[in-house]
C-alpha atoms as a PDB file:
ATOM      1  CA  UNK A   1       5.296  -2.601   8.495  1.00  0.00           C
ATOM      2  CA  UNK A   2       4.142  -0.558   5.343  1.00  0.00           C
ATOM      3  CA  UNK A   3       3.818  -3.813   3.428  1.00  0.00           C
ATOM      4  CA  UNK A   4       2.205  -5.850   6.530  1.00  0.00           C
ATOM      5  CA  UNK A   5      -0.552  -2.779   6.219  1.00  0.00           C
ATOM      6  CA  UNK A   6      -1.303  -3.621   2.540  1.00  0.00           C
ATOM      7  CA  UNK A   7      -0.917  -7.657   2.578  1.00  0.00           C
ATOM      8  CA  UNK A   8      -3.869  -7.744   5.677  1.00  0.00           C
ATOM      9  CA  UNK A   9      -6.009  -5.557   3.822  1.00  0.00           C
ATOM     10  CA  UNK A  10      -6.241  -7.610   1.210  1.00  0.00           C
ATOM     11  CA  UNK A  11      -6.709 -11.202   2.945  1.00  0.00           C
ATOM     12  CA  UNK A  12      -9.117  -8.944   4.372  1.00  0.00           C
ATOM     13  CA  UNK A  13     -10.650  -7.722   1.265  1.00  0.00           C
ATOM     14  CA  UNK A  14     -10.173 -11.496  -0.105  1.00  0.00           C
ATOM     15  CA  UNK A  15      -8.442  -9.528  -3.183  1.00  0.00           C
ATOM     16  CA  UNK A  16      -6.316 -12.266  -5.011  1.00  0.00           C
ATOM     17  CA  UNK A  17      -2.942 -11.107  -5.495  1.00  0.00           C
ATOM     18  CA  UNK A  18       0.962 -12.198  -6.358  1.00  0.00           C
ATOM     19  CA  UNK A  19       3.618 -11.402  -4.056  1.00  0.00           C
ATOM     20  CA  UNK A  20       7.616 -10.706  -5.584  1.00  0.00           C
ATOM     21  CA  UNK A  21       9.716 -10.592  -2.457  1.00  0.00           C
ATOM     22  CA  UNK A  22      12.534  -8.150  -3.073  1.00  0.00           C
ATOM     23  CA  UNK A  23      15.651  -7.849  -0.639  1.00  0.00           C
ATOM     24  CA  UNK A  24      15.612  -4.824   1.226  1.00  0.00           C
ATOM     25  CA  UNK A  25      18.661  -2.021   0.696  1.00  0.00           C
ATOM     26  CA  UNK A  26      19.931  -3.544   4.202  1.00  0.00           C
ATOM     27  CA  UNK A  27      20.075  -7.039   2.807  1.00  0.00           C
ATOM     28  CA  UNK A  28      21.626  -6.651  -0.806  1.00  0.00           C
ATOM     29  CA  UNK A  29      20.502  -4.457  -3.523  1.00  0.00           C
ATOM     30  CA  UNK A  30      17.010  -4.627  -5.174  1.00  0.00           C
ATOM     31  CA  UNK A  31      17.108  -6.033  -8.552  1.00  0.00           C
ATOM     32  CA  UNK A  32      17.365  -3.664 -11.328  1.00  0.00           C
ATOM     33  CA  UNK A  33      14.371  -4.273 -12.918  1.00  0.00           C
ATOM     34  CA  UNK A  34      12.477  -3.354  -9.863  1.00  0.00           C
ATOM     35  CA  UNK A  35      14.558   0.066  -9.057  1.00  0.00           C
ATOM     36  CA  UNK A  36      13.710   1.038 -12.811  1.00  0.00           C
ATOM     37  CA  UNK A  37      10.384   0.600 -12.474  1.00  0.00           C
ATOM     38  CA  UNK A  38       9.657   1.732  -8.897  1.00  0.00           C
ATOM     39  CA  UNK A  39      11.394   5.057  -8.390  1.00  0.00           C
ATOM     40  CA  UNK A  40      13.434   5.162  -5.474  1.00  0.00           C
ATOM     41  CA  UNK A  41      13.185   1.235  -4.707  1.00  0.00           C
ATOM     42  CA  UNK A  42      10.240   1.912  -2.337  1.00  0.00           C
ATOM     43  CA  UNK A  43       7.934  -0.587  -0.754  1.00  0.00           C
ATOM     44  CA  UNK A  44       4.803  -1.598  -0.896  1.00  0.00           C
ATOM     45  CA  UNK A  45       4.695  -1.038  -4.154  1.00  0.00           C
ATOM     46  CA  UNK A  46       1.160  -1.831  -6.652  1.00  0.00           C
ATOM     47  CA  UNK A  47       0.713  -2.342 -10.447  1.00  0.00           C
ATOM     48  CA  UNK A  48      -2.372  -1.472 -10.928  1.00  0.00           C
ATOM     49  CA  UNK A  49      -3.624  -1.530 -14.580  1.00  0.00           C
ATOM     50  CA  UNK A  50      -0.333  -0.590 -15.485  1.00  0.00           C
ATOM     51  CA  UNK A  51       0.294   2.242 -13.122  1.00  0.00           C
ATOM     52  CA  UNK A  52       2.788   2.062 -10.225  1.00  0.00           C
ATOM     53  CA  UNK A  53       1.886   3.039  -6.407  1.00  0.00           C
ATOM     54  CA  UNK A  54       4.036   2.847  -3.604  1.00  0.00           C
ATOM     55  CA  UNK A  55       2.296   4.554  -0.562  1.00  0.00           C
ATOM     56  CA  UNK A  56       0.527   2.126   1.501  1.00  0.00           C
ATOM     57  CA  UNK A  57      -2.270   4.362   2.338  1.00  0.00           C
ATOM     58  CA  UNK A  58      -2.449   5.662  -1.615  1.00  0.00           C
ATOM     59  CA  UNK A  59      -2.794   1.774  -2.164  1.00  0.00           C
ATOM     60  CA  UNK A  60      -5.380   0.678   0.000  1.00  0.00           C
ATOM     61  CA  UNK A  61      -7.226   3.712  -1.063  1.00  0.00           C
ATOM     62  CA  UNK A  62      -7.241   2.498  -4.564  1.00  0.00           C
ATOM     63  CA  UNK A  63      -7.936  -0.795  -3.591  1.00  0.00           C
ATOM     64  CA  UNK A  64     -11.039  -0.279  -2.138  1.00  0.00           C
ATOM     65  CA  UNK A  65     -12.126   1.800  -5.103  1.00  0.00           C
ATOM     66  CA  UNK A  66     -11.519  -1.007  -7.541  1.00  0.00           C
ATOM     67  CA  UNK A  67     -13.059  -3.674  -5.082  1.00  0.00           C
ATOM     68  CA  UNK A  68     -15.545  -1.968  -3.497  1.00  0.00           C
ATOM     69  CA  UNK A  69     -17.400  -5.199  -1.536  1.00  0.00           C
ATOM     70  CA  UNK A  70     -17.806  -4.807   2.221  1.00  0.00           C
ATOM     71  CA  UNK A  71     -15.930  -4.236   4.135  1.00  0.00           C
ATOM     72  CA  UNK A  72     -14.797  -0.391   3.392  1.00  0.00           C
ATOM     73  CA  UNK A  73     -11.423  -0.520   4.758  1.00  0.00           C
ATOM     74  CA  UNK A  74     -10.138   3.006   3.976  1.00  0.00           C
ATOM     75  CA  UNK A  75     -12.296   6.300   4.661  1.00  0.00           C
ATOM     76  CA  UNK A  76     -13.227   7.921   1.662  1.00  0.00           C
ATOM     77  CA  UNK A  77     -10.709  11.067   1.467  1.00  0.00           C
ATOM     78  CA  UNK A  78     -12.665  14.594   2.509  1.00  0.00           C
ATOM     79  CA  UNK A  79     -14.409  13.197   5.084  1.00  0.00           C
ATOM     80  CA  UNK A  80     -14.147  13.311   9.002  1.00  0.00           C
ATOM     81  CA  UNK A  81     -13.435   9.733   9.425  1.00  0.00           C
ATOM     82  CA  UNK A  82     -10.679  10.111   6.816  1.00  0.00           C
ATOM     83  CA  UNK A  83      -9.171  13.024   8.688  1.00  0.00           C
ATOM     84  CA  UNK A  84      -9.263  11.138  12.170  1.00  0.00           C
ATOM     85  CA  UNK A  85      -7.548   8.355   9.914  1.00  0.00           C
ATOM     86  CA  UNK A  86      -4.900  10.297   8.787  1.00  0.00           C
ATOM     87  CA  UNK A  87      -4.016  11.737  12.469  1.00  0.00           C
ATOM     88  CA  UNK A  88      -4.268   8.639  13.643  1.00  0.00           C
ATOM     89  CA  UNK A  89      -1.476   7.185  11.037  1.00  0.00           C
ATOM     90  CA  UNK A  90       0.666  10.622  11.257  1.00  0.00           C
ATOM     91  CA  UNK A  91       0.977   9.567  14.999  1.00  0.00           C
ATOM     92  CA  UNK A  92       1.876   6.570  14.388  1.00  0.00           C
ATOM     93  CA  UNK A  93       4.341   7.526  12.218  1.00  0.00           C
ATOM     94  CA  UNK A  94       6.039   9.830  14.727  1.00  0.00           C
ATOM     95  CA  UNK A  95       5.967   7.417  17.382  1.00  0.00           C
END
């Protein structure tokens, strides 16, 4: 679901991007060049300008920093709407 998050936001965004599937740990093992260069394996995970991310909220974040056209997708962090956000995605997580 983590990647699902990240992949609508940006045919949302229209931000062109390249996808490399990658087998999940229940499926086979992730290739080693991946592993080495994403700690832990995890997924989504974003080179951006060189620099890895892997947390899907981290990523849209940045995302919408770098392409900041309409629509804002991601609440800018201190603000109220970005603290209802982050309830909102703790919950979900929990559930």
């Amino acid at each position: 679901p983590y990647c699902q998050k990240v992949w609508l936001f940006l045919e949302e965004k229209r931000i062109p991007y390249r996808v490399e599937r990658v087998p999940l740990n229940a499926y086979g093992d992730k290739p080693a060049r991946f592993s080495r260069l994403v700690d832990g394996g995890k997924l989504p995970a974003l080179d951006l300008d060189g620099e890895v991310h892997v947390e899907s909220l981290e990523i849209m974040r940045l995302l919408d920093d770098a392409f900041p056209g309409p629509p804002r997708m991601v609440p800018t962090e201190g603000t109220d709407e970005a603290e209802a956000a982050e309830r909102h995605l703790r919950l979900g997580r929990e559930l």
